[in-house]
Every structure is written in C-alpha cells, then in structure tokens.
N, C-alpha and C. Protein backbone atom coordinates (compact mmCIF):
# COMPACT_ATOMS: atom_id res chain seq x y z
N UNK A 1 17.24 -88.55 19.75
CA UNK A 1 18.66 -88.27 19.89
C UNK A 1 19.44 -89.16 18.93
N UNK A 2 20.46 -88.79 18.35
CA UNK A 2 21.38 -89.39 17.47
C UNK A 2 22.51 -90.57 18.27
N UNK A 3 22.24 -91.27 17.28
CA UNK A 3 23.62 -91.92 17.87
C UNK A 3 25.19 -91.66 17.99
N UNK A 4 25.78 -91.93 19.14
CA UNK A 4 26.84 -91.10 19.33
C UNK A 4 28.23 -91.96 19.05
N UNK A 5 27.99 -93.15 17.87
CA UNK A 5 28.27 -93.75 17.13
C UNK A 5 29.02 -93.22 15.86
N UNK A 6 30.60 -93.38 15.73
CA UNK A 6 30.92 -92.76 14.25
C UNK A 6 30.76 -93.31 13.46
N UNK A 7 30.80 -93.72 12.20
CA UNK A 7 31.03 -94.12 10.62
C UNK A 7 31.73 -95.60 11.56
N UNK A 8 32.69 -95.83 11.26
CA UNK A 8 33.42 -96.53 11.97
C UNK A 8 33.30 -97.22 12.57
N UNK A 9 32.68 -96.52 14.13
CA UNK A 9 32.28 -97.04 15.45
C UNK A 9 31.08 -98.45 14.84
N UNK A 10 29.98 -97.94 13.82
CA UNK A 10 28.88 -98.07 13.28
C UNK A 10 29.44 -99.91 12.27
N UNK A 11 30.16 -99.53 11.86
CA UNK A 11 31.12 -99.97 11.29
C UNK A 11 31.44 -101.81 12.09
N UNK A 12 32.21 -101.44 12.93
CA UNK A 12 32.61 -102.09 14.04
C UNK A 12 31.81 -102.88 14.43
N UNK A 13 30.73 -102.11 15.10
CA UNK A 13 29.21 -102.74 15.94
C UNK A 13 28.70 -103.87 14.66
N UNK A 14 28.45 -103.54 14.18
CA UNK A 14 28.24 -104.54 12.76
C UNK A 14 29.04 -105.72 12.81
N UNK A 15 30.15 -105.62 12.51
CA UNK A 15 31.18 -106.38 11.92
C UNK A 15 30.94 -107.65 13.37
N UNK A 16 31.36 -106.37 14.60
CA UNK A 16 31.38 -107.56 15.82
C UNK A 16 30.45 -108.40 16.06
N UNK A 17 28.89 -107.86 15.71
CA UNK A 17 27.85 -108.75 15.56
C UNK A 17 27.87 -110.79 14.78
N UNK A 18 29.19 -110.26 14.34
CA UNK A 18 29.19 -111.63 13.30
C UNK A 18 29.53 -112.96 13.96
N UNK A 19 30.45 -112.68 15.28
CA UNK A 19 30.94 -113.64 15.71
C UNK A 19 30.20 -113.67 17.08
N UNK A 20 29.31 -113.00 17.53
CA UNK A 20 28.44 -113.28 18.67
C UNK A 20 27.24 -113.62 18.36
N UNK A 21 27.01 -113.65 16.48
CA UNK A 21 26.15 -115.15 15.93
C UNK A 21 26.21 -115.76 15.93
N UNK A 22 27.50 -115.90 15.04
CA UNK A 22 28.39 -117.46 14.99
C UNK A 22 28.57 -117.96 15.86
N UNK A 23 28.89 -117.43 16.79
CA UNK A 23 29.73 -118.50 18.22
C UNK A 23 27.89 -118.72 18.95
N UNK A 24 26.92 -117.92 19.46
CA UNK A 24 25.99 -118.03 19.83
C UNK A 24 25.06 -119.31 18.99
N UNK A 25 25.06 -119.33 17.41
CA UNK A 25 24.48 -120.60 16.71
C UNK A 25 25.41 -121.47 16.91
N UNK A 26 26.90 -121.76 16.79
CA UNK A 26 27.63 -122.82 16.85
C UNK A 26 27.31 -123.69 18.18
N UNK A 27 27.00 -122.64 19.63
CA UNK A 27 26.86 -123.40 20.94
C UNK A 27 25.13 -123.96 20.78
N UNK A 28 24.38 -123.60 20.39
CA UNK A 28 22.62 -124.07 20.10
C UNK A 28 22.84 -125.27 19.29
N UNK A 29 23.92 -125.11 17.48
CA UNK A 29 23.84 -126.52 16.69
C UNK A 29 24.37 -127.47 17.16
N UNK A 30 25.72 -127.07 17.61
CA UNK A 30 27.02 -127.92 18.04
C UNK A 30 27.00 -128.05 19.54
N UNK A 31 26.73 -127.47 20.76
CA UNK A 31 27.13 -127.66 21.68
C UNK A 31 28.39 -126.90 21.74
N UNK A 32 28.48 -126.32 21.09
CA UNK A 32 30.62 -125.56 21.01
C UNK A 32 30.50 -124.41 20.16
N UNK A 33 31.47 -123.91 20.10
CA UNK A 33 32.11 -123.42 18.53
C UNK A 33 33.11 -124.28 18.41
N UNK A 34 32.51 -124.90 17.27
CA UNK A 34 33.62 -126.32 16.36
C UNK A 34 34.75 -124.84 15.78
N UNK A 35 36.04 -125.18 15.97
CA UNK A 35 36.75 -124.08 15.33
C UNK A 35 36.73 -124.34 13.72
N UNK A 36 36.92 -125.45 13.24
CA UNK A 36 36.82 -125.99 12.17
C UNK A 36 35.50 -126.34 11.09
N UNK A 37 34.58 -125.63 11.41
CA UNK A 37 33.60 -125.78 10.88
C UNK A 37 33.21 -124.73 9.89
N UNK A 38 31.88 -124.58 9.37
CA UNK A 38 31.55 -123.73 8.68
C UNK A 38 31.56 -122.06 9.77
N UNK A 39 30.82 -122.74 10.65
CA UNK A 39 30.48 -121.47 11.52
C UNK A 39 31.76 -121.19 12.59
N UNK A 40 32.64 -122.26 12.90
CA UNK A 40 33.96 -121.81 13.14
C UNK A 40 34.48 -120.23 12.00
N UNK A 41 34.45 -120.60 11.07
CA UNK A 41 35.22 -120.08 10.00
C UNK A 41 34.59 -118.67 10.03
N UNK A 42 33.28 -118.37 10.26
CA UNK A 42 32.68 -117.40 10.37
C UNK A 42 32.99 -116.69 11.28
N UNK A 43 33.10 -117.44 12.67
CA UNK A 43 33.36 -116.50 14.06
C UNK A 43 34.95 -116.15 14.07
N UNK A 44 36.05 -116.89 13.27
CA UNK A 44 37.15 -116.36 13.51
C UNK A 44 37.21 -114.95 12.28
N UNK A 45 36.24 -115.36 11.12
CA UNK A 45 36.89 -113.72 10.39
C UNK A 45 35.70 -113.08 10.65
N UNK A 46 34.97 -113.34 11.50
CA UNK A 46 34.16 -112.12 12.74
C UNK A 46 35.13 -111.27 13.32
N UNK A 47 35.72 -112.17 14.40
CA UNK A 47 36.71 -111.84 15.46
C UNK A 47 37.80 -111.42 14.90
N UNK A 48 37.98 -111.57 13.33
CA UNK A 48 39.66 -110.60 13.37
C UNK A 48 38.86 -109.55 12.49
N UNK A 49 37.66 -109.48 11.98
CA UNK A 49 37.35 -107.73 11.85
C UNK A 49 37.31 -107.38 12.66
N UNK A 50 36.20 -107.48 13.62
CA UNK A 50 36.06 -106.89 14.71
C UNK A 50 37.32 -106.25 15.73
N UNK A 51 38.11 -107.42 15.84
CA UNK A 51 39.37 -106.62 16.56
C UNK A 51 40.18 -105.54 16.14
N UNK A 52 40.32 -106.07 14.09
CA UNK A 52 41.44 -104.84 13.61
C UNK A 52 40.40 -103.72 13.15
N UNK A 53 38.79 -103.87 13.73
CA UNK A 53 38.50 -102.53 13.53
C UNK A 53 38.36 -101.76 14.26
N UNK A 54 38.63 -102.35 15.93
CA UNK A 54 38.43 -101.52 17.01
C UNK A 54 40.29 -100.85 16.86
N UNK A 55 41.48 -101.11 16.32
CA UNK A 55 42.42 -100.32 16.61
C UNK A 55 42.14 -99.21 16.07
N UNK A 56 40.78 -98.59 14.86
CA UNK A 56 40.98 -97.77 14.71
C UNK A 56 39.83 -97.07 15.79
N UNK A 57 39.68 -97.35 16.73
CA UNK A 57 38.84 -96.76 17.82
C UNK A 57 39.54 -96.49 19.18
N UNK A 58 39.29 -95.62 19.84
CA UNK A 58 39.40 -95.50 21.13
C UNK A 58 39.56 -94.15 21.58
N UNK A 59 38.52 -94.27 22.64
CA UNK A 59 38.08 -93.29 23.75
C UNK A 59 39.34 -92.53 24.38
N UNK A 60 40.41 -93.57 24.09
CA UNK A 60 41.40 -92.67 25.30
C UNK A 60 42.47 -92.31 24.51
N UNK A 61 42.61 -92.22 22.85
CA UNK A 61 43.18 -91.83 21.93
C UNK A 61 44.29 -93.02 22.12
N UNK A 62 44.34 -93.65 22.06
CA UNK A 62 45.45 -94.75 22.09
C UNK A 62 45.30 -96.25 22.33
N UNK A 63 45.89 -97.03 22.47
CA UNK A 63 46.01 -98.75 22.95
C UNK A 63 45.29 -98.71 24.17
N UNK A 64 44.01 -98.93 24.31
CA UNK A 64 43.19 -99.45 25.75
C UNK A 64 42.83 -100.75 25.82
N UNK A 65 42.48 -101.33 27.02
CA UNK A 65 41.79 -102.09 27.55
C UNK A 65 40.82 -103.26 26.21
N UNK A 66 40.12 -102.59 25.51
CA UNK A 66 39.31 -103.09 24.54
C UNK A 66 40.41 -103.83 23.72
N UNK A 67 41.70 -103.05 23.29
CA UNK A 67 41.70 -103.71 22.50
C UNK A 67 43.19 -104.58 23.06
N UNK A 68 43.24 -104.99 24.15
CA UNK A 68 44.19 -105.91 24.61
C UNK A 68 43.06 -106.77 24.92
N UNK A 69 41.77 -106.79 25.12
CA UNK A 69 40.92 -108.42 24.85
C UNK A 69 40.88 -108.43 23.66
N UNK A 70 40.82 -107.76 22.64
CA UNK A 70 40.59 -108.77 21.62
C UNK A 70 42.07 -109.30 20.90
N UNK A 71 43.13 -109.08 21.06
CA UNK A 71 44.36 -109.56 21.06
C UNK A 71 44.41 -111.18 21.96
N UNK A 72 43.64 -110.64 23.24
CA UNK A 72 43.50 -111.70 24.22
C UNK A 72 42.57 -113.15 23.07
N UNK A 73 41.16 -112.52 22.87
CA UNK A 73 40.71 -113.66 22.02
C UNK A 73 40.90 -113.96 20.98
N UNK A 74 41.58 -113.45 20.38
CA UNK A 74 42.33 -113.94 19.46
C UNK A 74 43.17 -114.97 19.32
N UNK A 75 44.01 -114.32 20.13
CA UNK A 75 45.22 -115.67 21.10
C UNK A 75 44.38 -116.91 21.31
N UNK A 76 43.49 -116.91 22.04
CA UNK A 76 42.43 -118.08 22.60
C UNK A 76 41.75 -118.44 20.91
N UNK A 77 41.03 -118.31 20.09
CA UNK A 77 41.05 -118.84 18.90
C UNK A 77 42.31 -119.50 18.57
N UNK A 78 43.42 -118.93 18.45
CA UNK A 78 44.67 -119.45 17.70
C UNK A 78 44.43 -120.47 18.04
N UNK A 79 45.17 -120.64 19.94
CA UNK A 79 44.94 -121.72 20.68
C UNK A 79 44.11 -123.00 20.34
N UNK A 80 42.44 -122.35 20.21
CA UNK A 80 41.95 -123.52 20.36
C UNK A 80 41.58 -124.11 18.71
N UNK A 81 42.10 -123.26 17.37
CA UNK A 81 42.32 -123.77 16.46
C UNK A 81 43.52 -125.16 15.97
N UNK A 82 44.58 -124.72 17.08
CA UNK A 82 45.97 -125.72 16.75
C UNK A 82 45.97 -126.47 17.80
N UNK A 83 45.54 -126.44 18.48
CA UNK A 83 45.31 -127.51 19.89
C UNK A 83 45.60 -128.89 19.60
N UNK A 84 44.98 -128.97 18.87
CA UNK A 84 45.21 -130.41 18.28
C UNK A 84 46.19 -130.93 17.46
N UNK A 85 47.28 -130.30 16.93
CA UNK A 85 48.14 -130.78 16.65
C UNK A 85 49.51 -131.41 17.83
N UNK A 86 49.05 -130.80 19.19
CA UNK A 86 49.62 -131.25 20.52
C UNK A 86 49.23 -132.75 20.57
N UNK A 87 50.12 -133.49 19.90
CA UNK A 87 49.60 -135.10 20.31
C UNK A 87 49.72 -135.37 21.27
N UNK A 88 50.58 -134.65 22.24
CA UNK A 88 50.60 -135.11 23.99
C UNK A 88 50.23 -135.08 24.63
N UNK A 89 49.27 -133.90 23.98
CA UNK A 89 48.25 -133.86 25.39
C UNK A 89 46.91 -134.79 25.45
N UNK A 90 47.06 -135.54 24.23
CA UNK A 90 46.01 -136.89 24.30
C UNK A 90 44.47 -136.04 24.22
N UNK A 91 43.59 -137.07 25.07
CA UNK A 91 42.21 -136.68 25.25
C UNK A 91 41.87 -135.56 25.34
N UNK A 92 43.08 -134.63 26.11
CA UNK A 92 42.99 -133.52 26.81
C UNK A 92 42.76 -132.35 25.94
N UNK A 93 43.13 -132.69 24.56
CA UNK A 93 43.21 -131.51 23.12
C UNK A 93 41.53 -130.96 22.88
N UNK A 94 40.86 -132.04 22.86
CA UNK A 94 39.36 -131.44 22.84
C UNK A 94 38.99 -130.48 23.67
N UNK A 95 39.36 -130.89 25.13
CA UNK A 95 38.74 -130.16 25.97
C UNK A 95 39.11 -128.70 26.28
N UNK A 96 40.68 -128.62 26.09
CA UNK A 96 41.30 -127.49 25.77
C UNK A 96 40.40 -126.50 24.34
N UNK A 97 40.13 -127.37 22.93
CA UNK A 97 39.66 -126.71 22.49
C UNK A 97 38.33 -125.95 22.66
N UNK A 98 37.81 -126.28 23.54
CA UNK A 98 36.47 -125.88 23.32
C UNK A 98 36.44 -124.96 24.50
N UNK A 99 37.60 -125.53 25.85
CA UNK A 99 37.14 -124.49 26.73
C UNK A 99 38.05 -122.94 26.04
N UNK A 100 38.74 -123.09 25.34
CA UNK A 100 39.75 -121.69 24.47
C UNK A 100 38.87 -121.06 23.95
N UNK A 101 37.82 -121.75 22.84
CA UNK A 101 37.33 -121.19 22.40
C UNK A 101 35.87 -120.44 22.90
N UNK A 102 35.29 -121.27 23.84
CA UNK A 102 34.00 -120.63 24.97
C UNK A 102 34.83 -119.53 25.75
N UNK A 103 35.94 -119.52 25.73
CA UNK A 103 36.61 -118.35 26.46
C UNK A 103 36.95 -117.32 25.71
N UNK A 104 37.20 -117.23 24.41
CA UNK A 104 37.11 -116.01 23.60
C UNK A 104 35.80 -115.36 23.61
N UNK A 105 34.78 -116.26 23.13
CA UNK A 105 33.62 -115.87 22.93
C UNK A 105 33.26 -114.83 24.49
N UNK A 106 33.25 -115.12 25.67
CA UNK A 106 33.53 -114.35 27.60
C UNK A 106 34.46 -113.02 26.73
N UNK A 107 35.51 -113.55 26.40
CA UNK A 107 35.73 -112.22 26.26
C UNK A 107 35.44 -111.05 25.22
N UNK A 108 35.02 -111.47 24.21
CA UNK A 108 34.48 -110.80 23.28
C UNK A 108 33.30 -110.08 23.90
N UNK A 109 32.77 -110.61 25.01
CA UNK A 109 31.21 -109.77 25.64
C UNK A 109 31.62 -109.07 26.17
N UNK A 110 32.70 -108.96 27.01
CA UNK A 110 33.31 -107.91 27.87
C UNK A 110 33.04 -106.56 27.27
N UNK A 111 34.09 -106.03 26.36
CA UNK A 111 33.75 -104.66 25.51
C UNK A 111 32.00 -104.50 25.11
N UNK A 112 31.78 -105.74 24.42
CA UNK A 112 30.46 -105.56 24.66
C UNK A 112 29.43 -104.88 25.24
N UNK A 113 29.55 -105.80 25.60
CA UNK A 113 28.69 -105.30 27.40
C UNK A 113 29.22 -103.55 27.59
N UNK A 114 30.42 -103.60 27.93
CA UNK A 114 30.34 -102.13 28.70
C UNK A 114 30.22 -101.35 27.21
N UNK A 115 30.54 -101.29 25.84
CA UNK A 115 29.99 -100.31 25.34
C UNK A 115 28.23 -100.58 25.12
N UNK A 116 27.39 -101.54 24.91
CA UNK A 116 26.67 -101.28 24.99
C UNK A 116 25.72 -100.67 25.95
N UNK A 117 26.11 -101.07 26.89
CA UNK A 117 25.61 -100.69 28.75
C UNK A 117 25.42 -98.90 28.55
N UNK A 118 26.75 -98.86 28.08
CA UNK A 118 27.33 -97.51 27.94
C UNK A 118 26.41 -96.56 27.04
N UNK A 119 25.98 -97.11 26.26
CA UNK A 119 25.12 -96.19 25.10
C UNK A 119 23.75 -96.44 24.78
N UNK A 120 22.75 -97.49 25.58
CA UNK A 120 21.55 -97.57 24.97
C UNK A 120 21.11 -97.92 26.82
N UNK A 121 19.72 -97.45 26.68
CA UNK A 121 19.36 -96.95 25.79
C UNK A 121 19.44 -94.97 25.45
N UNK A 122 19.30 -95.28 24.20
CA UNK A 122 19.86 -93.50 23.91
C UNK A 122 19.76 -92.82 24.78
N UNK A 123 20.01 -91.77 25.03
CA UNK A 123 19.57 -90.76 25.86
C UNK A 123 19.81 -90.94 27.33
N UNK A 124 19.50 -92.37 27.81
CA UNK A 124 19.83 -92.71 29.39
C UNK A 124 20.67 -93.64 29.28
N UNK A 125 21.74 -94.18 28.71
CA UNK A 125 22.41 -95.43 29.34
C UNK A 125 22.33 -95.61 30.86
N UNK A 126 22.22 -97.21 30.41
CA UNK A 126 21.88 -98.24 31.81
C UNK A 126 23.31 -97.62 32.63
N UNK A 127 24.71 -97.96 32.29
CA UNK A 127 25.92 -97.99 32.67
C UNK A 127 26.55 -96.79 32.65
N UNK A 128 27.91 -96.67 32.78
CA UNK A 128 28.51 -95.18 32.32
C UNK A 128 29.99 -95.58 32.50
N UNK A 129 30.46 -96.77 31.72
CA UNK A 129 31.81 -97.06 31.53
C UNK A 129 31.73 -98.40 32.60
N UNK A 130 32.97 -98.73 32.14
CA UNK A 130 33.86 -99.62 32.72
C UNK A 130 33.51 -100.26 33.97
N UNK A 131 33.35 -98.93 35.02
CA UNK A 131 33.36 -99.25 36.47
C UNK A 131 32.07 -98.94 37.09
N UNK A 132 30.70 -98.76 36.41
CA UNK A 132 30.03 -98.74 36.69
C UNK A 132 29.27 -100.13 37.23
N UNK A 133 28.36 -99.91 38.70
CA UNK A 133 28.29 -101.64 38.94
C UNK A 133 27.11 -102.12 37.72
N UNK A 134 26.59 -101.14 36.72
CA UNK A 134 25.75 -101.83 36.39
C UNK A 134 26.49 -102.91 34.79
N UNK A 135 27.71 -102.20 34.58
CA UNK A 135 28.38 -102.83 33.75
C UNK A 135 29.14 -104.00 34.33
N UNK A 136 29.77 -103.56 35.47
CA UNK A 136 30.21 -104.69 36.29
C UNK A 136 29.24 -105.97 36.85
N UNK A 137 28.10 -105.48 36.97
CA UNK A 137 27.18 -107.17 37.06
C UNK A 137 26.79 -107.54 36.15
N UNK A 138 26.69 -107.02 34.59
CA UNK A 138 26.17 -107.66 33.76
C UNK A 138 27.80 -108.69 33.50
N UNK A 139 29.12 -107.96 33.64
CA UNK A 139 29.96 -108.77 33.47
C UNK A 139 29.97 -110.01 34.21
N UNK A 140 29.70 -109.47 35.22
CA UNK A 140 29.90 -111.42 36.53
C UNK A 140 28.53 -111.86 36.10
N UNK A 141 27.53 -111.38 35.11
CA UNK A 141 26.65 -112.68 35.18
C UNK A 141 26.94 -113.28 33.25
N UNK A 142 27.81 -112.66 32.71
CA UNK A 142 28.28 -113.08 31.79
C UNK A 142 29.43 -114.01 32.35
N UNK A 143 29.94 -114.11 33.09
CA UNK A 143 31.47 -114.86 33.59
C UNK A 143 30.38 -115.90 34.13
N UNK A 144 29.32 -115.38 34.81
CA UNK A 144 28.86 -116.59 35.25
C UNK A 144 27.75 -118.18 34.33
N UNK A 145 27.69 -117.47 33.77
CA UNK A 145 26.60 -117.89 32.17
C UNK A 145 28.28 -118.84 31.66
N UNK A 146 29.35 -118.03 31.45
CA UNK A 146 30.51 -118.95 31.22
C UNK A 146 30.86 -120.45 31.73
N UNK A 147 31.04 -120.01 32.81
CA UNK A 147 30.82 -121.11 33.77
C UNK A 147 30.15 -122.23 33.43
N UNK A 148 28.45 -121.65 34.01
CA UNK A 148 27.99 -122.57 33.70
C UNK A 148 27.61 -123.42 32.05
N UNK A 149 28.36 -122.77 30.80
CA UNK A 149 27.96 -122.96 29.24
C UNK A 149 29.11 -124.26 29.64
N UNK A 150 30.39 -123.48 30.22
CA UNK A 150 31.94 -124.17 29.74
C UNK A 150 31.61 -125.56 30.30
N UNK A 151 30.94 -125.85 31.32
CA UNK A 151 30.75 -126.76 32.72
C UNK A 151 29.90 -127.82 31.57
N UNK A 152 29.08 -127.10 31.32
CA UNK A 152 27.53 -128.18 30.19
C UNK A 152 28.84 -128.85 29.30
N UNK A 153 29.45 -128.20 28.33
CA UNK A 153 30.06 -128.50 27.03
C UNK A 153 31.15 -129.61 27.30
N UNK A 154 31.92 -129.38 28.81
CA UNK A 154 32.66 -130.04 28.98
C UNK A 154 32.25 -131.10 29.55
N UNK A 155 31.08 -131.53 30.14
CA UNK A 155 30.28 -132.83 30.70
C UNK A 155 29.91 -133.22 29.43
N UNK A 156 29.43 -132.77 28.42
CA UNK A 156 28.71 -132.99 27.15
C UNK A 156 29.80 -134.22 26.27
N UNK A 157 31.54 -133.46 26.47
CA UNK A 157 32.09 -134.01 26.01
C UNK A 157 32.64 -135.32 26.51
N UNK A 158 32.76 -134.98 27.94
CA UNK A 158 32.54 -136.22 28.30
C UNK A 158 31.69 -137.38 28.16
N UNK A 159 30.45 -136.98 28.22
CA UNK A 159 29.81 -137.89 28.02
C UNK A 159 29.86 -138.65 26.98
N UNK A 160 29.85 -137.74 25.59
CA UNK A 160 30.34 -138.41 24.12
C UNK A 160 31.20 -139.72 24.38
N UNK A 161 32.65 -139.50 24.96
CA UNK A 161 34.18 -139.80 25.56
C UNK A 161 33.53 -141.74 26.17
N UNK A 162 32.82 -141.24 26.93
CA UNK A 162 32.03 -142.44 27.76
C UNK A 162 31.49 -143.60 26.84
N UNK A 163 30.58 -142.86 25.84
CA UNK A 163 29.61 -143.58 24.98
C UNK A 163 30.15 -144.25 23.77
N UNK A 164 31.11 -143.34 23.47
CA UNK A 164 32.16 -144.01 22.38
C UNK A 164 32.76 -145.40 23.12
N UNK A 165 33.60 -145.08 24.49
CA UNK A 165 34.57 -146.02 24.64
C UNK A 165 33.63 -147.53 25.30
N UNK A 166 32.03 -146.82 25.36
CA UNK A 166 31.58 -148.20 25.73
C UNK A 166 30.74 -149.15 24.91
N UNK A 167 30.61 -148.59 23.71
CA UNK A 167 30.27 -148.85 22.40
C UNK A 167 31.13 -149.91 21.78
C-alpha cells in the first residue's frame, strides 16, 4: 500500500525529524537542549520548518490543533532562548530555560505521535486520530517520560548549582 503522505506532507515528516534529533542528541550530550549551542541552533531551525511547513497542511482545511502547538513551541523556544536576559529572576533563568525548552520538545511529540499512530503501520494504523486511547496513552506516557526527563535535568542542575558553590 502507498503512502497516504503528500509531496509536502513527505516534506514535513522530514524536516520535523530534525529537531526530534537535535533535541533527542542535545538531552544524551548535554543533559538539555543548550538553546545556544550548536545543536540548539539545529533544533530551533528544525522547529521553525517544521511548524511553517505544517501551515501548509491540514486535515480540516484550515488552522487546527497541530498547528497552535507548534506556535505553542515555538513560544517555549523563544522563551527559553531569552530567559536569560531576565536578570531578576537570578538562579531561576537556567531552570526556566531548560524546563521551556524540554517542554517544546513534549510538545513537538504530540502531533507526532497522533500522526504517526495514525498512519503506520500502513495498512493498519495502531491509532485513528486524536481521540483514540491508543494515541491518547502513547501521549500520557510521553507527558510522563517528560516528567520524569524535566525532574533528572532539573536535579542535574542542581546538583552542578551545589558543586560549584562548594568548590
């Protein structure tokens, strides 16, 4: 059976692949996605193909769901790119950055997830949209994988926080 994938769609799937490398190697090298890094730099012009190529997509002929998350992670990149110019918020700028940015990456799986759920494997998809529970538990065990990544990174940083100030 063919894929039920356009030019485009094909297109897209590609492109989005870039930043669920990047951000996936940045958390294995770094413990994070450093926004500022090499592989920062990668996952944000991942994440703005990927987003301005899904406006030319959608199932329901118009502005859906898909593409108000990636507006959403986007926002959360911005965020956790300028974070740090907030001198007020002190210590607190790191932690903001990294949990902004582990939170784009949650949402970038979302669409994910349910289009892939949605279309493979060929012929039988696992899922069948949105509200299917089998798309819906792969989501809560992605929210939950969040959790527990955001929970590691942010003890991680602490700990750094500790070792520095007792050094």
């Amino acid at each position: 059976m063919a894929s039920s994938l356009s030019f485009l769609g094909t297109i897209h799937t590609a492109i989005s692949l870039v930043p669920v490398v990047a951000g996936a190697y940045g958390f294995v090298r770094d413990g994070r996605i450093s926004p500022h890094s090499r592989v920062g730099d990668w996952y944000l012009y991942g994440m703005l193909g990927s987003v301005f190529s899904a406006f030319g997509l959608s199932s329901t002929g118009g502005f859906n769901s898909g593409h108000a998350l990636g507006i959403i992670a986007l926002a959360a990149i911005f965020f956790g790119r300028h974070i740090h110019a907030v001198q007020r918020l002190g210590n607190a700028r790191e932690y903001l950055q990294t949990a902004s940015m582990t939170f784009s990456y949650l949402v970038l799986m979302i669409p994910g997830l349910n289009e892939s759920l949605s279309r493979l494997p060929l012929g039988n998809p696992i899922g069948h949209g949105p509200d299917s529970p089998e798309v819906k538990l792969a989501i809560g065990i992605a929210f939950g994988i969040f959790l527990l990544g955001l929970g590691y990174q942010l003890l991680r940083l602490r700990g750094r926080r500790v070792s520095a100030f007792a050094s």
